[in-house]
N, C-alpha and C. Protein backbone atom coordinates (compact mmCIF):
# COMPACT_ATOMS: atom_id res chain seq x y z
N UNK A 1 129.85 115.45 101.34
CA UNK A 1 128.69 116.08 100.79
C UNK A 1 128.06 115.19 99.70
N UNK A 2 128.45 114.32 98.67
CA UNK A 2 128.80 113.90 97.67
C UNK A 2 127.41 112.37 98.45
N UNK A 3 127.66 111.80 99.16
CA UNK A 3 127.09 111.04 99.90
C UNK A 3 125.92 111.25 100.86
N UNK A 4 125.77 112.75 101.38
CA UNK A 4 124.76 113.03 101.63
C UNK A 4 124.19 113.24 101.01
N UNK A 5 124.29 113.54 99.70
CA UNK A 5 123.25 113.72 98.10
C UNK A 5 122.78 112.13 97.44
N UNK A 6 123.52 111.52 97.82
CA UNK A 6 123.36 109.65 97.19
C UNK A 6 122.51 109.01 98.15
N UNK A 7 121.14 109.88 98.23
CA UNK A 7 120.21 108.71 98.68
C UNK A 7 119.21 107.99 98.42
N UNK A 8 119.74 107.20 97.81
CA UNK A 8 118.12 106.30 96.66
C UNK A 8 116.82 105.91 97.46
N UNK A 9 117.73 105.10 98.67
CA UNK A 9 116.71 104.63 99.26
C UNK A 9 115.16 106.08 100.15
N UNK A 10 116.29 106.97 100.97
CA UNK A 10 115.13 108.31 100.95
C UNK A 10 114.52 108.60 99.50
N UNK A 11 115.29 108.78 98.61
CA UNK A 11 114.39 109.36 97.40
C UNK A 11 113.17 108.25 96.82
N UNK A 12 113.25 107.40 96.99
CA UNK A 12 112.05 106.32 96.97
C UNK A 12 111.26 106.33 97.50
N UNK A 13 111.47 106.42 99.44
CA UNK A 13 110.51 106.91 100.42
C UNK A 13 109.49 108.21 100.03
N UNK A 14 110.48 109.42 99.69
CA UNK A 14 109.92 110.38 99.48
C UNK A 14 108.68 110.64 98.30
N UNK A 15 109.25 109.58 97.37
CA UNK A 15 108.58 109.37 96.28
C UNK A 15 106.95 108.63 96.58
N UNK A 16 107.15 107.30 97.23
CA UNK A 16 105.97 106.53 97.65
C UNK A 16 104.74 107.47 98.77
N UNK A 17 105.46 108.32 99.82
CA UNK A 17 105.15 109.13 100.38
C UNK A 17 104.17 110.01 100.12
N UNK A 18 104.82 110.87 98.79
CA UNK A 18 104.29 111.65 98.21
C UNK A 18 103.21 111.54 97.48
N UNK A 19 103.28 110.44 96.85
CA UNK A 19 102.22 109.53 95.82
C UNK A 19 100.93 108.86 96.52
N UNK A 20 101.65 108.21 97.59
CA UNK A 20 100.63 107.59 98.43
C UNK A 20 99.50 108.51 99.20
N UNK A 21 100.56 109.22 99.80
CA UNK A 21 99.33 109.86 100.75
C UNK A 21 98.46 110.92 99.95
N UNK A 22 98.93 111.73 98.88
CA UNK A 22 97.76 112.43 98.26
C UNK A 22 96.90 111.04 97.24
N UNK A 23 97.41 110.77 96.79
CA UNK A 23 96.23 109.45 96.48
C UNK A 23 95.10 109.00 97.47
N UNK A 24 95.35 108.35 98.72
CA UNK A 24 95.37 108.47 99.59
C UNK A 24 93.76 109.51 100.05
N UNK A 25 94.04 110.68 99.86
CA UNK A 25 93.22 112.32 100.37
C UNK A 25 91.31 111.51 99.18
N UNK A 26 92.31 110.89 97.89
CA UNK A 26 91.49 111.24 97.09
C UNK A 26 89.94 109.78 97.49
N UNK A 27 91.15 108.42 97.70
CA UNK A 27 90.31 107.22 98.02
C UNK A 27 89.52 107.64 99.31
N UNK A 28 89.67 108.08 99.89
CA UNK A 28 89.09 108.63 101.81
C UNK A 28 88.08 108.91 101.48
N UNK A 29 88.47 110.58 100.53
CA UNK A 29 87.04 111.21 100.11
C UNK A 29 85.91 110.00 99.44
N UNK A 30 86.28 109.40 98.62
CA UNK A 30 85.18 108.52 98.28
C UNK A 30 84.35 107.50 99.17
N UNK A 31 85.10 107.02 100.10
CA UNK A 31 84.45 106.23 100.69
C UNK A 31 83.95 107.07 101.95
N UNK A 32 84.02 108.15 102.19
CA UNK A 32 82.90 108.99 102.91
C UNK A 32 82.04 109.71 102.37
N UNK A 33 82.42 109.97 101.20
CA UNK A 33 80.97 110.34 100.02
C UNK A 33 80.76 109.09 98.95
N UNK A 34 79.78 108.15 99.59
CA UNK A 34 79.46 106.90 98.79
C UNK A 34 78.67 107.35 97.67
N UNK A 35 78.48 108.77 97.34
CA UNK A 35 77.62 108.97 96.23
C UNK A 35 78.62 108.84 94.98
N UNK A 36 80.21 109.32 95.30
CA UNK A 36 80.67 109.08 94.18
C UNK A 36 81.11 108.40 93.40
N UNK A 37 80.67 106.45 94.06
CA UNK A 37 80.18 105.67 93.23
C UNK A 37 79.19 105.48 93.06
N UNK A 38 78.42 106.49 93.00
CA UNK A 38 77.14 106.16 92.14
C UNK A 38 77.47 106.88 91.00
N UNK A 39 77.99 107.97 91.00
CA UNK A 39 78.22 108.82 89.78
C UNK A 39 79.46 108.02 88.76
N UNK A 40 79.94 107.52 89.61
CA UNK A 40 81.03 106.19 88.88
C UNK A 40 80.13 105.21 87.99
N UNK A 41 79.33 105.04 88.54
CA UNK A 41 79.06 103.73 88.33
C UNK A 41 77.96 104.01 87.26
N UNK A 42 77.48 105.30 87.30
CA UNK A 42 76.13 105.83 85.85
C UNK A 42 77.48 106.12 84.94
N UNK A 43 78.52 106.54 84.83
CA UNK A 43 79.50 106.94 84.05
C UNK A 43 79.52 105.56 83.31
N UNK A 44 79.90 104.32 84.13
CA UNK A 44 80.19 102.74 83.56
C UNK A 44 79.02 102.34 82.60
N UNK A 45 77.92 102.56 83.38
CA UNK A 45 76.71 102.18 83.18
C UNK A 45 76.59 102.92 80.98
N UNK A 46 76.30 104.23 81.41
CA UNK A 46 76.64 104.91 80.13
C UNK A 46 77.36 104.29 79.00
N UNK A 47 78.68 103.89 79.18
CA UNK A 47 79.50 103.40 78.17
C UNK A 47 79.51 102.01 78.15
N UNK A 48 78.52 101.39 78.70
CA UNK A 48 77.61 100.13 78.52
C UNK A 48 78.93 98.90 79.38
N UNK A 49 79.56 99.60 80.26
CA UNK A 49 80.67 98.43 81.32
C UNK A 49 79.84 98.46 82.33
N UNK A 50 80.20 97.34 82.90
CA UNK A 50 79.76 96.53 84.03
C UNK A 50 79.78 97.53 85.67
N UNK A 51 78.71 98.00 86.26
CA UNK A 51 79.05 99.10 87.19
C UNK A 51 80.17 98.65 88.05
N UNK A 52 79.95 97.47 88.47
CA UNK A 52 80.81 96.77 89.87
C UNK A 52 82.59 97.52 89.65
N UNK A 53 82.60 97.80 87.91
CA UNK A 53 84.21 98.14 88.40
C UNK A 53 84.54 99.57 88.88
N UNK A 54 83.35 100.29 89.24
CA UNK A 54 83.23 101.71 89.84
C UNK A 54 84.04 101.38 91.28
N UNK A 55 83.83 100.06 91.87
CA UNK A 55 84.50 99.74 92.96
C UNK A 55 86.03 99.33 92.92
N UNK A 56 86.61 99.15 91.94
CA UNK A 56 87.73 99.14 91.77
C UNK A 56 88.76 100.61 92.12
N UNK A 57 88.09 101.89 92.36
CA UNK A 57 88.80 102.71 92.68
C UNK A 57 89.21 102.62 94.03
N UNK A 58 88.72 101.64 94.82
CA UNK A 58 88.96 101.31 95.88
C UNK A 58 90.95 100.50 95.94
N UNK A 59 90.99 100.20 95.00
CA UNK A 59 92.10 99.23 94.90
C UNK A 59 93.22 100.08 94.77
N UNK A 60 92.52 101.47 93.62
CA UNK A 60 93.35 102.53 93.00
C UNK A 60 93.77 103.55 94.10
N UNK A 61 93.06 103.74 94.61
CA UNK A 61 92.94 105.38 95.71
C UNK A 61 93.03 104.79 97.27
N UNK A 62 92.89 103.64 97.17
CA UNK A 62 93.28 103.28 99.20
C UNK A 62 93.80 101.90 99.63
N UNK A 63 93.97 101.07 98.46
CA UNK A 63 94.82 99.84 98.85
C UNK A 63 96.31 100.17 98.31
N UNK A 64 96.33 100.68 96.72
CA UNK A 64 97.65 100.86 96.64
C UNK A 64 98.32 101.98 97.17
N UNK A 65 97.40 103.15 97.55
CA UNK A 65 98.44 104.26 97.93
C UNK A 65 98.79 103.15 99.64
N UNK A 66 97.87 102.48 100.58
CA UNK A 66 98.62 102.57 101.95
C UNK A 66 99.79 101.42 101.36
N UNK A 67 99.97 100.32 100.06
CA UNK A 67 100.88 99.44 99.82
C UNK A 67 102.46 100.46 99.60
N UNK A 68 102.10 101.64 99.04
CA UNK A 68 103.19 102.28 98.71
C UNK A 68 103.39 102.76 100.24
N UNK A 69 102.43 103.51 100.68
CA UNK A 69 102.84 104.40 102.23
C UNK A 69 103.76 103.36 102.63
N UNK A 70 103.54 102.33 103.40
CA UNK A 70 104.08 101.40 103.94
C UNK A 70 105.27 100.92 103.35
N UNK A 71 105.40 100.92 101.90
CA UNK A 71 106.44 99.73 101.45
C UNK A 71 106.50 97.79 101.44
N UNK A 72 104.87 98.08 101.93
CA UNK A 72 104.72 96.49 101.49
C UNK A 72 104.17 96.28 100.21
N UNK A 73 104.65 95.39 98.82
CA UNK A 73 104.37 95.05 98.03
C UNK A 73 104.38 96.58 96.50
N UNK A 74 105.54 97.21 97.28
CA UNK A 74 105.04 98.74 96.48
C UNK A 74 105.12 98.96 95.37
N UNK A 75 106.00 97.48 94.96
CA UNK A 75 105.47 97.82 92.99
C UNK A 75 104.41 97.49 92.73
N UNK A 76 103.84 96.44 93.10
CA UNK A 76 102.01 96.52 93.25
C UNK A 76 101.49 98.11 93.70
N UNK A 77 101.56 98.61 94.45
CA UNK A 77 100.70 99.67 94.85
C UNK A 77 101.11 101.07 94.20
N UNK A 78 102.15 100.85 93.37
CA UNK A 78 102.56 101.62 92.22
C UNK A 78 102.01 101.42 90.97
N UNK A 79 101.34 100.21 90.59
CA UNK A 79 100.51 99.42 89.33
C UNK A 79 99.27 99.61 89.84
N UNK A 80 99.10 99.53 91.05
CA UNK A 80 97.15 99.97 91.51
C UNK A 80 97.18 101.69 91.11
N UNK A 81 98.08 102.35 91.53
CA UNK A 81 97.75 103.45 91.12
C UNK A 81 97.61 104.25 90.04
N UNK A 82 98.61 104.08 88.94
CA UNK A 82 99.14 103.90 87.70
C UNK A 82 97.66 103.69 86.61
N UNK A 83 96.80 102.42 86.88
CA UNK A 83 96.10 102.05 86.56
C UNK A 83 95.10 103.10 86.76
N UNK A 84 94.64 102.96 87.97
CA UNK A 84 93.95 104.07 88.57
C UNK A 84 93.41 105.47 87.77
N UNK A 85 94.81 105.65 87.64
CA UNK A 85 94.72 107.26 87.04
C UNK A 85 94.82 106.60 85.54
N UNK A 86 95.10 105.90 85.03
CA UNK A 86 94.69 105.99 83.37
C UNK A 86 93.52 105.92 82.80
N UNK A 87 92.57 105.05 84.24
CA UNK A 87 91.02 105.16 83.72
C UNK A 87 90.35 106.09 84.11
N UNK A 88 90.94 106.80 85.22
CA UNK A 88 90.39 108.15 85.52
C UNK A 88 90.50 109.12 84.37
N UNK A 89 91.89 109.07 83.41
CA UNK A 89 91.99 109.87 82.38
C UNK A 89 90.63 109.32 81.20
N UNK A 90 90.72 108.23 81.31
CA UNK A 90 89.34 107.51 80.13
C UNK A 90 88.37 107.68 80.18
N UNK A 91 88.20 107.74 81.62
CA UNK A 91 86.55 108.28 81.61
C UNK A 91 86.00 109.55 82.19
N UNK A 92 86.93 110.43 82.64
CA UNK A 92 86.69 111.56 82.93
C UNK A 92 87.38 112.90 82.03
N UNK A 93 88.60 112.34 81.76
CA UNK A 93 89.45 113.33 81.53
C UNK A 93 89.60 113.47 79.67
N UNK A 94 89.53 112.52 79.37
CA UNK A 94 89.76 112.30 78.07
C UNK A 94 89.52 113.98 76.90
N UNK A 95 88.30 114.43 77.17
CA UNK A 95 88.38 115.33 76.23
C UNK A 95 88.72 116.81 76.97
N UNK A 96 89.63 116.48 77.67
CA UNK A 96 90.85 117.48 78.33
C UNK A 96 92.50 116.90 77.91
N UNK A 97 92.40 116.07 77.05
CA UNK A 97 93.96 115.92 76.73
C UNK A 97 94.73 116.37 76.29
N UNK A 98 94.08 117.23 74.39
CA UNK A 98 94.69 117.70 74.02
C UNK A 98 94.94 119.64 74.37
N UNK A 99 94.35 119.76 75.67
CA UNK A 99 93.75 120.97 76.29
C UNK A 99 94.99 121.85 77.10
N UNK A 100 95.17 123.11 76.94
CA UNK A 100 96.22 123.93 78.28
C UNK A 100 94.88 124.60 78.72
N UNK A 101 95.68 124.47 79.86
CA UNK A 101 94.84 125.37 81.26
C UNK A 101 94.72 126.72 80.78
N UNK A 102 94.35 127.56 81.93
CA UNK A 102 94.57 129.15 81.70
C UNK A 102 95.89 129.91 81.97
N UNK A 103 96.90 128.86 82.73
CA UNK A 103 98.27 129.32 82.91
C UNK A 103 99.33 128.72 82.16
N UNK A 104 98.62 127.80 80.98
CA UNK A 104 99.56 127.34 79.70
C UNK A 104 99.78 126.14 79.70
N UNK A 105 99.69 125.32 80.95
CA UNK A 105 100.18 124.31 81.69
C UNK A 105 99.31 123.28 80.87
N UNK A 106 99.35 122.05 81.00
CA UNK A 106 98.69 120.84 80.23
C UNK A 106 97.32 120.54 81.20
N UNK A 107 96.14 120.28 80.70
CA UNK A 107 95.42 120.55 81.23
C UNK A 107 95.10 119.39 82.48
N UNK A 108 96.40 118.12 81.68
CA UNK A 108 95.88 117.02 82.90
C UNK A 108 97.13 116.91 83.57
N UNK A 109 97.90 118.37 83.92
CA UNK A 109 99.14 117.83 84.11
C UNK A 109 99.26 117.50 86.08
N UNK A 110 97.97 117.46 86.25
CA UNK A 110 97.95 116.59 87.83
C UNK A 110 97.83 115.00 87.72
N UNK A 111 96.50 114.78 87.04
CA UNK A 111 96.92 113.63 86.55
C UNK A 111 98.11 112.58 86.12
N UNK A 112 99.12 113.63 85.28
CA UNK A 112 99.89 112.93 84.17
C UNK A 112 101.29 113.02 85.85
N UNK A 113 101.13 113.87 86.56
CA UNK A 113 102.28 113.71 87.60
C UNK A 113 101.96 112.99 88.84
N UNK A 114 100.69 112.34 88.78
CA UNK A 114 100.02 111.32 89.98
C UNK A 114 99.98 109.84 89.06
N UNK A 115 100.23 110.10 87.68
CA UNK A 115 100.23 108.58 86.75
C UNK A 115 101.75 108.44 87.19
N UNK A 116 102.48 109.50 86.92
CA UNK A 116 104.01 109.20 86.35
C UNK A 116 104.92 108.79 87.56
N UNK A 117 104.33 109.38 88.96
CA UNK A 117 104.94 109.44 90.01
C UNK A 117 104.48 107.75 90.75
N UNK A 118 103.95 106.82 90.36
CA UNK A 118 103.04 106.21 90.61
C UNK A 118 103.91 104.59 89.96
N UNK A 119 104.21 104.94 88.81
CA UNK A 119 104.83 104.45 87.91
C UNK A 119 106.56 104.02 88.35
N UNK A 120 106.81 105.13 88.65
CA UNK A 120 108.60 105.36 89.20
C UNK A 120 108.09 104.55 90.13
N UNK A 121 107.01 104.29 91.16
CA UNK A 121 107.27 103.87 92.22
C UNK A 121 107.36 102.29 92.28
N UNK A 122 106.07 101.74 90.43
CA UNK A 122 106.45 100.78 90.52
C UNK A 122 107.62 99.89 90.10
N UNK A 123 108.85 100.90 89.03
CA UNK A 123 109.76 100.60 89.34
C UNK A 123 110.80 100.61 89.68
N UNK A 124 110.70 101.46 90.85
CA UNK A 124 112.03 101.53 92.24
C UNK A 124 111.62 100.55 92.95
N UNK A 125 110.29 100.76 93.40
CA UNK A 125 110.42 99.62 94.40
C UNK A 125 110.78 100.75 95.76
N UNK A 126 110.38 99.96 97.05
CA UNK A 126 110.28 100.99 98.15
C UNK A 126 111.44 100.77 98.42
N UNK A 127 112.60 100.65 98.30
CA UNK A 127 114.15 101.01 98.83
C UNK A 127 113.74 100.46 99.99
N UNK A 128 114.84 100.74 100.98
CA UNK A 128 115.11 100.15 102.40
C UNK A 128 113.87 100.76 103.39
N UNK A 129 113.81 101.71 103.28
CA UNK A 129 113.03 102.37 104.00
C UNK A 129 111.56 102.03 104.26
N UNK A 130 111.53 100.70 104.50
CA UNK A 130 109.80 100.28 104.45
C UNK A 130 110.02 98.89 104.72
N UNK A 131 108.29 98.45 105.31
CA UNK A 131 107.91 97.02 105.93
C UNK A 131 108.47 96.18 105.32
N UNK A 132 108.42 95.69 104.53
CA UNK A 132 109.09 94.74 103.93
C UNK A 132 109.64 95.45 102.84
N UNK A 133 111.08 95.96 102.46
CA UNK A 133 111.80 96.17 101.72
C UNK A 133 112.15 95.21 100.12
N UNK A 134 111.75 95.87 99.10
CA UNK A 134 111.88 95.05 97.49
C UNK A 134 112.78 95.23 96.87
C-alpha cells in the first residue's frame, strides 16, 4: 500500500495536467476572441508600456501550459506560466489583493492557486511521465 501512495512521478503529471490544461481553456479563449488583445493592449497602452507585450500572453496561456501538458521543457512552461499570472495579478487584479470574496475566501485565490501550481511545476520538473523527461 505504502508504494502505491509513493508516486512522485504521477503526482507531477497530475500536477502539470492540471495546470496546463486549465491555463490552456484560458490562452484558446484569447486567440479566438482577438479583441482581448486589444483590451490588453489599451490596459499597456494606459500605464504608458509598450502594447506588443499584450502578446506575450501567448507565451503565458498556450506555449507554456502545452510545454507542461507534454513534459517537454516543463520547468520552462512552469516559469511561462508563473509569470503569466503575476502580471495578470498587476494589471488586472491588483486592487483585489487585499480583498475576501463573499464566501471569505481571498479574493485572488484562483489566481494565487494557478501562480502557485505553476511554480511547483517549475520545480518538479515533469517526472517520468512525459516527452522528454527532466
Amino acid at each position: 500500500m505504502r508504494q502505491l501512495l509513493q508516486q512522485e512521478d504521477l503526482g507531477k503529471l497530475i500536477v502539470r495536467l492540471g495546470v496546463g490544461m486549465l491555463m490552456l481553456f484560458h490562452g484558446i479563449n484569447k486567440l479566438l476572441h482577438p479583441e482581448a488583445f486589444g483590451w490588453l493592449e489599451q490596459t499597456l497602452s494606459a500605464l504608458g508600456l509598450p502594447t506588443f507585450i499584450a502578446y506575450g500572453v501567448v507565451l503565458g496561456e498556450v506555449v507554456g501550459p502545452l510545454m507542461a501538458i507534454v513534459g517537454w521543457q516543463a520547468r520552462i512552461g512552469g516559469l511561462l506560466m508563473a509569470g503569466n499570472m503575476v502580471v495578470a495579478v498587476l494589471l488586472v487584479h491588483l486592487s483585489q489583493f487585499w480583498t475576501l470574496n463573499d464566501q471569505g475566501g481571498w479574493s485572488l485565490e484562483l489566481q494565487a492557486m494557478y501562480c502557485l501550481a505553476a511554480i511547483a511545476v517549475m520545480f518538479l520538473g515533469s517526472g517520468r511521465f512525459a516527452v522528454k523527461p527532466d
